[in-house]
N, C-alpha and C. Protein backbone atom coordinates (compact mmCIF):
# COMPACT_ATOMS: atom_id res chain seq x y z
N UNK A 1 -29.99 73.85 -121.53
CA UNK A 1 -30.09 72.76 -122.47
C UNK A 1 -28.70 72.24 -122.82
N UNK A 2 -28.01 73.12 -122.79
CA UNK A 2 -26.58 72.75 -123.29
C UNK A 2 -25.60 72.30 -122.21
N UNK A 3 -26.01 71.83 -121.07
CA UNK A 3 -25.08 71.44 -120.18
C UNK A 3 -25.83 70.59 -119.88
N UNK A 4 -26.94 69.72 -120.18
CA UNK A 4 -27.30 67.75 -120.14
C UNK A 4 -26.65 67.63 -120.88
N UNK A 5 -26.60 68.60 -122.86
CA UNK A 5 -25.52 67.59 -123.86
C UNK A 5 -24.23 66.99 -123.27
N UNK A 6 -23.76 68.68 -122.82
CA UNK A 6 -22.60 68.00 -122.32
C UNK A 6 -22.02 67.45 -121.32
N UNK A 7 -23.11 67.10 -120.68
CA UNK A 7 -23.02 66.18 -119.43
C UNK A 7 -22.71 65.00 -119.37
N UNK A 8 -23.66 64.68 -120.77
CA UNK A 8 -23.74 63.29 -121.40
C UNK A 8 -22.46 62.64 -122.70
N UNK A 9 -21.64 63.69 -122.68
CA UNK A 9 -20.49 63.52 -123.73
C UNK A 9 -19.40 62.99 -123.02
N UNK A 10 -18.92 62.30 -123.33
CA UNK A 10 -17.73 61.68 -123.16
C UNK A 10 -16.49 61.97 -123.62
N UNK A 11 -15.09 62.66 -123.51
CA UNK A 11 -14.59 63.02 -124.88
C UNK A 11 -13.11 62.08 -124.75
N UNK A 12 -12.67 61.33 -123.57
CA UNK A 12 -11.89 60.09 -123.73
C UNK A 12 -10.31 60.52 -124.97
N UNK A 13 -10.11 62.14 -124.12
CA UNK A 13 -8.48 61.74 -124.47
C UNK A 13 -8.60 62.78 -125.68
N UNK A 14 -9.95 63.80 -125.53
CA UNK A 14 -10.01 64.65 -126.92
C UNK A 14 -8.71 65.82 -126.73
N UNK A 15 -8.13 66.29 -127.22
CA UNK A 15 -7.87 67.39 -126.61
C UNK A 15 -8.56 68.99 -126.33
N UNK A 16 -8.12 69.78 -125.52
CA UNK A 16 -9.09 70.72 -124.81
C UNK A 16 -9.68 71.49 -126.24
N UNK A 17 -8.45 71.82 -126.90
CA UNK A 17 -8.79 72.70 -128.17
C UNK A 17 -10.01 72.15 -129.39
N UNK A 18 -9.99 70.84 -129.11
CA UNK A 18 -11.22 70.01 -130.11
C UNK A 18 -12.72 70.23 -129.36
N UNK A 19 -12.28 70.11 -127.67
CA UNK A 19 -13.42 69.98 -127.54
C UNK A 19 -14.13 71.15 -126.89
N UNK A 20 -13.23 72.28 -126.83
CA UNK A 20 -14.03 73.73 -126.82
C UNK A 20 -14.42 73.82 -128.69
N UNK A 21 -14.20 73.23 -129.72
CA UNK A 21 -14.45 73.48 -130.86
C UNK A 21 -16.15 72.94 -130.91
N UNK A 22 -15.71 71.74 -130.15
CA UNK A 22 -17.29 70.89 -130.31
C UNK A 22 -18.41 71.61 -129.56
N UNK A 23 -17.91 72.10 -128.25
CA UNK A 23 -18.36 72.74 -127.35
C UNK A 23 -19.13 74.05 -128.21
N UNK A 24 -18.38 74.81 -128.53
CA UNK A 24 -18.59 76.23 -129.66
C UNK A 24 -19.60 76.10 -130.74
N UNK A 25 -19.69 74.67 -131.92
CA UNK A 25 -20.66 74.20 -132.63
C UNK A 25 -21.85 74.31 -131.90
N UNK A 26 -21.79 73.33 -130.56
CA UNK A 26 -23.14 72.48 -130.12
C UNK A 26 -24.08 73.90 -129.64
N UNK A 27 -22.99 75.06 -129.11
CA UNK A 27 -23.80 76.28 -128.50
C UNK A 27 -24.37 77.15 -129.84
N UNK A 28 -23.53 76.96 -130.79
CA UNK A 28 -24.23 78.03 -132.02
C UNK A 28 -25.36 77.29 -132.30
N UNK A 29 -25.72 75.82 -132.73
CA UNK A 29 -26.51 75.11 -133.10
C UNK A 29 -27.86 75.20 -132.44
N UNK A 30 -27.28 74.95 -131.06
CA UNK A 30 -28.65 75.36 -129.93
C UNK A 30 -29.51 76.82 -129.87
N UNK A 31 -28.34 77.60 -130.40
CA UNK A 31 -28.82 79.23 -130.04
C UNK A 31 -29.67 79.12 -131.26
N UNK A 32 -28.93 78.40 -132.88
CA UNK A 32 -30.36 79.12 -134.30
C UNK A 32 -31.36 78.21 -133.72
N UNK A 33 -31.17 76.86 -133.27
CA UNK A 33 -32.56 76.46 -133.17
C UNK A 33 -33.19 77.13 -132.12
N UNK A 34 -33.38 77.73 -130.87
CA UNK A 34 -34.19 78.43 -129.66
C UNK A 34 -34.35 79.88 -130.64
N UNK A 35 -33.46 80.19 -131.33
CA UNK A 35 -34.41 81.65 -132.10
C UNK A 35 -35.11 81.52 -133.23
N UNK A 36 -34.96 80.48 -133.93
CA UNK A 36 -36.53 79.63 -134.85
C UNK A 36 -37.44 79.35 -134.39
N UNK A 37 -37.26 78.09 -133.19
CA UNK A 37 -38.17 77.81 -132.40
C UNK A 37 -37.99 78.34 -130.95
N UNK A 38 -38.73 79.27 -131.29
CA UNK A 38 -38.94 79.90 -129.36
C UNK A 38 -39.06 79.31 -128.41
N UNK A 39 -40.27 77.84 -128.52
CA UNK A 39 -40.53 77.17 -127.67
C UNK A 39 -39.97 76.12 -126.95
N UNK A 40 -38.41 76.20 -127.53
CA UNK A 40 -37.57 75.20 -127.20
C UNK A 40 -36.93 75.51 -125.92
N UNK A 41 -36.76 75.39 -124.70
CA UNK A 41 -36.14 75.60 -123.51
C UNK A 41 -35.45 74.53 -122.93
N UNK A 42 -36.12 73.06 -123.14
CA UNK A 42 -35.77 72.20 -122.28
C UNK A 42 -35.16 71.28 -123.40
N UNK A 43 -34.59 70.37 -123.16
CA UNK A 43 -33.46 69.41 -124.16
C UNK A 43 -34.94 68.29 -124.62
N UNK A 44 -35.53 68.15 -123.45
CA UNK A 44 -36.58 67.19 -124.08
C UNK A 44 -37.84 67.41 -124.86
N UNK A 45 -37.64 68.65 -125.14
CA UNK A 45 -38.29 69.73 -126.47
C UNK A 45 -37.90 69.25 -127.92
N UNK A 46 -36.32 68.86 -127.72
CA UNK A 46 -35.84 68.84 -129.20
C UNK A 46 -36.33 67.40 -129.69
N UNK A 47 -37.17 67.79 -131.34
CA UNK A 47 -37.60 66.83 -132.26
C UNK A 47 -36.70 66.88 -133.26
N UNK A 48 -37.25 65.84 -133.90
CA UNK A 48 -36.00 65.37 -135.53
C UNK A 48 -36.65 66.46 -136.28
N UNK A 49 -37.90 67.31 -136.30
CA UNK A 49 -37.81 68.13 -137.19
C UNK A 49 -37.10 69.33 -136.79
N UNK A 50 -36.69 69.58 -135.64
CA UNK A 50 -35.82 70.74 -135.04
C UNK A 50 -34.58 70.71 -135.69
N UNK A 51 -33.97 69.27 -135.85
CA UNK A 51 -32.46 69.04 -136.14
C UNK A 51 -32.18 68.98 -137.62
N UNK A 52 -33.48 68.53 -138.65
CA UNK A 52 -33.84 68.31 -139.85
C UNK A 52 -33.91 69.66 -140.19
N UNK A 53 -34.23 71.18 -139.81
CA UNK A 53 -34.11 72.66 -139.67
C UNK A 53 -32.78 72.72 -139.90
N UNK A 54 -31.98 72.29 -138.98
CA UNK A 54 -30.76 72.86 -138.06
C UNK A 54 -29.61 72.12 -139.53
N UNK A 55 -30.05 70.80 -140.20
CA UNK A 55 -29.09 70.71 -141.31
C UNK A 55 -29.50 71.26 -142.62
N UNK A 56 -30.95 71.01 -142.83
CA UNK A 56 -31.47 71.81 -144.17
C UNK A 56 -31.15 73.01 -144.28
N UNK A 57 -31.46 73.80 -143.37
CA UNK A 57 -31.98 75.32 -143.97
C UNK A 57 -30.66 76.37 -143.33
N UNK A 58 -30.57 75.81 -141.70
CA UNK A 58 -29.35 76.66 -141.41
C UNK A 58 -27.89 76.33 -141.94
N UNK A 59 -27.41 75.21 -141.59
CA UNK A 59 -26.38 74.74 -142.10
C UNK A 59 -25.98 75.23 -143.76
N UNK A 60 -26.91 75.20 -144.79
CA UNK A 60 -27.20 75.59 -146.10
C UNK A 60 -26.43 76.96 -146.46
N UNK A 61 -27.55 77.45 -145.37
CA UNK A 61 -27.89 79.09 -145.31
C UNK A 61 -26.20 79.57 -144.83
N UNK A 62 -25.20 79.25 -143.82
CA UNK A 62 -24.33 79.92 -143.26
C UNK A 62 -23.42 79.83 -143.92
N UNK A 63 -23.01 79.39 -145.44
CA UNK A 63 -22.09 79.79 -146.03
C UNK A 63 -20.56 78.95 -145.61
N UNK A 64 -21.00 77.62 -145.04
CA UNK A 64 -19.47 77.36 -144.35
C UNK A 64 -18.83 76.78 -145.46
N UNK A 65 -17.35 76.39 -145.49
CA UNK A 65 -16.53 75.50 -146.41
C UNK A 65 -17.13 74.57 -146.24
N UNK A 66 -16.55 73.69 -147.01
CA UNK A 66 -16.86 71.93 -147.12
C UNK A 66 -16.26 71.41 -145.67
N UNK A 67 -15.38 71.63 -145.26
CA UNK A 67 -14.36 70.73 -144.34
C UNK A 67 -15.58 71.61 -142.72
N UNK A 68 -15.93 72.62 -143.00
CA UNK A 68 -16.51 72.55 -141.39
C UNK A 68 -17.87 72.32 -141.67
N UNK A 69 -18.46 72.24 -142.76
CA UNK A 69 -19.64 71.23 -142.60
C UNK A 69 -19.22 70.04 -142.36
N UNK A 70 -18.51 69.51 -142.42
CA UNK A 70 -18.32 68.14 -142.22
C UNK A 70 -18.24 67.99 -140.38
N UNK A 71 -17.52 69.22 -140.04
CA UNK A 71 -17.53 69.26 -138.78
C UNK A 71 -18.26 69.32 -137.97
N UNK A 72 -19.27 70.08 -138.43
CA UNK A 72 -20.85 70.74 -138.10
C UNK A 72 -21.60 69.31 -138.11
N UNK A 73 -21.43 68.28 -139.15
CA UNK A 73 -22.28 67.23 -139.10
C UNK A 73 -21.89 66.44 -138.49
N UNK A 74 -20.48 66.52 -137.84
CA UNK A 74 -19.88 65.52 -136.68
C UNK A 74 -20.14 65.80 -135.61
N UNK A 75 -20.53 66.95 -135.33
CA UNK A 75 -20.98 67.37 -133.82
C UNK A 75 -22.61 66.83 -133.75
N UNK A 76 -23.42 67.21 -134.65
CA UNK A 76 -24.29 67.39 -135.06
C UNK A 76 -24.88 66.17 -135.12
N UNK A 77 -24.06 64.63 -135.08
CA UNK A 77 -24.32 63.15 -134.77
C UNK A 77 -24.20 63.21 -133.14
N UNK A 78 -23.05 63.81 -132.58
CA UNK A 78 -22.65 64.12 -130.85
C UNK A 78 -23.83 64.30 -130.51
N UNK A 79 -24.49 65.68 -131.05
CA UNK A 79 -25.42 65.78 -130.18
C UNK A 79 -26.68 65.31 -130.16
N UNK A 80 -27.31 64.53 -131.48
CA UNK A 80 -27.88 63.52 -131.81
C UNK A 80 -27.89 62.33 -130.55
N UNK A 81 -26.32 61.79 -130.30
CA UNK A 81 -26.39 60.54 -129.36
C UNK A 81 -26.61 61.04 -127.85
N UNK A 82 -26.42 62.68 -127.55
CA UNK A 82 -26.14 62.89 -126.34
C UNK A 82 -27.67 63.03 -125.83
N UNK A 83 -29.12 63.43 -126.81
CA UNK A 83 -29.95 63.36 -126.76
C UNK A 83 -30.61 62.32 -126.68
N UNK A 84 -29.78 60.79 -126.46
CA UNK A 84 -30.72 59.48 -126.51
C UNK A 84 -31.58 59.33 -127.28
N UNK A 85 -31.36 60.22 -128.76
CA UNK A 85 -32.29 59.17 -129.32
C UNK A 85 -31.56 59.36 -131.65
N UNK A 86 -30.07 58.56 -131.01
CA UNK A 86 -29.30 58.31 -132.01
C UNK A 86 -29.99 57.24 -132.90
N UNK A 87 -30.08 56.38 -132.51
CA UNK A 87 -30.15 55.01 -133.73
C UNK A 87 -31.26 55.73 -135.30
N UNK A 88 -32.37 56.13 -134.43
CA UNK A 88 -33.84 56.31 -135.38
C UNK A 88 -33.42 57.69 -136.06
N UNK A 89 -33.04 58.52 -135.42
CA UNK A 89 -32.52 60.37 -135.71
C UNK A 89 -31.71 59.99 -136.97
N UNK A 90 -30.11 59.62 -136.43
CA UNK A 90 -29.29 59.61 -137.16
C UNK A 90 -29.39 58.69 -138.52
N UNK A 91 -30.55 57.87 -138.75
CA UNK A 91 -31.46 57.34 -140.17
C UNK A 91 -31.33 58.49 -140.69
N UNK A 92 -32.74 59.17 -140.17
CA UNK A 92 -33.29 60.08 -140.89
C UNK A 92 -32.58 61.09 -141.25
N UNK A 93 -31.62 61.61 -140.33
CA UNK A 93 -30.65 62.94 -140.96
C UNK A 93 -29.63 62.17 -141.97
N UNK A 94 -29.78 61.19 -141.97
CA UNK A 94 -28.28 60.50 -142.66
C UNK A 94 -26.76 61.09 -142.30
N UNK A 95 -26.59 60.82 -141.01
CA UNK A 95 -25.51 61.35 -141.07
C UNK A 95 -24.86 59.67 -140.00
N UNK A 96 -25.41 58.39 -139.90
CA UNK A 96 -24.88 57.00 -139.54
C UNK A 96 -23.71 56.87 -140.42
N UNK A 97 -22.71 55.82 -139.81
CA UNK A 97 -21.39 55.62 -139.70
C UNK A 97 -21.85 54.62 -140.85
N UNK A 98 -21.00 54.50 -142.10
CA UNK A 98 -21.06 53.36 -142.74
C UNK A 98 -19.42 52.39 -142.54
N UNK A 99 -19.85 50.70 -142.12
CA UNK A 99 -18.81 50.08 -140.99
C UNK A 99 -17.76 49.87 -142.41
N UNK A 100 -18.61 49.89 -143.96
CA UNK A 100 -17.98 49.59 -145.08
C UNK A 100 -16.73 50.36 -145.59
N UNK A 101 -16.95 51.60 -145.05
CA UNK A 101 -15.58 52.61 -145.52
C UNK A 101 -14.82 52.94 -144.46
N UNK A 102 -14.98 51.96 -143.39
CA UNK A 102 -13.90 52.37 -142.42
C UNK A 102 -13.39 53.86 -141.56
N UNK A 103 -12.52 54.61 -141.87
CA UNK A 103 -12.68 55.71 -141.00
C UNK A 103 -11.70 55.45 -139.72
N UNK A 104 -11.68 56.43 -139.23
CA UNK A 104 -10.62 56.37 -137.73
C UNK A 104 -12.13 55.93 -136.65
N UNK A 105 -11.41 55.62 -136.00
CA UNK A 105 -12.78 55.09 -134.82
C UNK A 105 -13.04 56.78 -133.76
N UNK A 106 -14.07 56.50 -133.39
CA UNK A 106 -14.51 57.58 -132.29
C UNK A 106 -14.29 57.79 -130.98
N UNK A 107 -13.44 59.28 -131.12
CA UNK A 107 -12.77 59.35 -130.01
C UNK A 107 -13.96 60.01 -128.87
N UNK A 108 -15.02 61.12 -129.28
CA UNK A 108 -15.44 61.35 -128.14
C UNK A 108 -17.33 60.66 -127.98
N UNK A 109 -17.72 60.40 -127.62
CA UNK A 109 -18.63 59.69 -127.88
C UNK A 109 -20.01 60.15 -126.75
N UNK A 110 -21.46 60.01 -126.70
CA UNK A 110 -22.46 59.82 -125.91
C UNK A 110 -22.21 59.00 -124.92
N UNK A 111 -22.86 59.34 -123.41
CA UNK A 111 -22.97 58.41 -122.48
C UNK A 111 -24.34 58.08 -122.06
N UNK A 112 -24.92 56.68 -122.31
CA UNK A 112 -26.26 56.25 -122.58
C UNK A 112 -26.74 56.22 -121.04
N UNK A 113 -27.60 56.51 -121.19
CA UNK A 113 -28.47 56.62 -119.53
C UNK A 113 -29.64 56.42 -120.07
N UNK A 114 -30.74 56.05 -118.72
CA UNK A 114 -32.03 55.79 -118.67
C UNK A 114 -32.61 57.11 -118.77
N UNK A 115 -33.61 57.61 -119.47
CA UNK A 115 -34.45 58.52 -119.58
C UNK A 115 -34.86 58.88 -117.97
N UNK A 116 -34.97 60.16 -117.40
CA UNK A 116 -35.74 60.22 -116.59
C UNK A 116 -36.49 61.42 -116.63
N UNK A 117 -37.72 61.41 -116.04
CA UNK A 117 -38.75 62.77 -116.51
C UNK A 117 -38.11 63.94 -115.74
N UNK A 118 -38.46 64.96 -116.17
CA UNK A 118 -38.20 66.19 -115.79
C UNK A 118 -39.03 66.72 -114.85
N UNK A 119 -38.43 66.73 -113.51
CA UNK A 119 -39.66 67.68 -112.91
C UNK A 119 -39.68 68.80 -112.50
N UNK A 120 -40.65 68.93 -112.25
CA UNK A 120 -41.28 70.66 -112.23
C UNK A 120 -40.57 71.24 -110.61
């Protein structure tokens, strides 16, 4: 599951140390959700209530500072877009860019592709 995310990431100039950091998040994230939900194997398994888990209850629950939740919820948009299905997700988790407060622009970003089915 974790090598479509990052198949689909782009990181355009990150450096290595950021993006084994992002890398390190996206694998802890994947591992609480597949030992909550067992039934998760394939990337096209994951629902908004999987990820709606993954900020409510785990994120909550692990005790992090302020500054790596913030980090946790920056990956946590990554892997949102790397899953194709950012625009509607990232509503509902609230974790969308507001264009009003500006911010540094995004260095590593999703690469959008056509859906294709999985076969057996």
């Amino acid at each position: 599951m974790i090598s479509h995310i990052l198949a689909r990431i782009q990181w355009n100039g990150l450096s290595s140390l950021h993006q084994r950091r992002h890398i390190a998040r996206v694998e802890k994230m994947l591992n609480a959700m597949s030992e909550r939900f067992s039934h998760l194997k394939h990337f096209e398994q994951v629902k908004l209530k999987h990820l709606r888990w993954l900020q409510e209850v785990w994120l909550t629950s692990q005790g992090f500072a302020e500054a790596t939740l913030v980090d946790y919820k920056r990956t946590l948009a990554l892997m949102v877009a790397a899953l194709d299905s950012d625009r509607h997700w990232q509503q509902a988790l609230k974790i969308t860019r507001d264009p009003k407060k500006g911010g540094r622009p995004q260095v590593c970003r999703a690469v959008r592709t056509r859906r294709r089915a999985r076969r057996c």
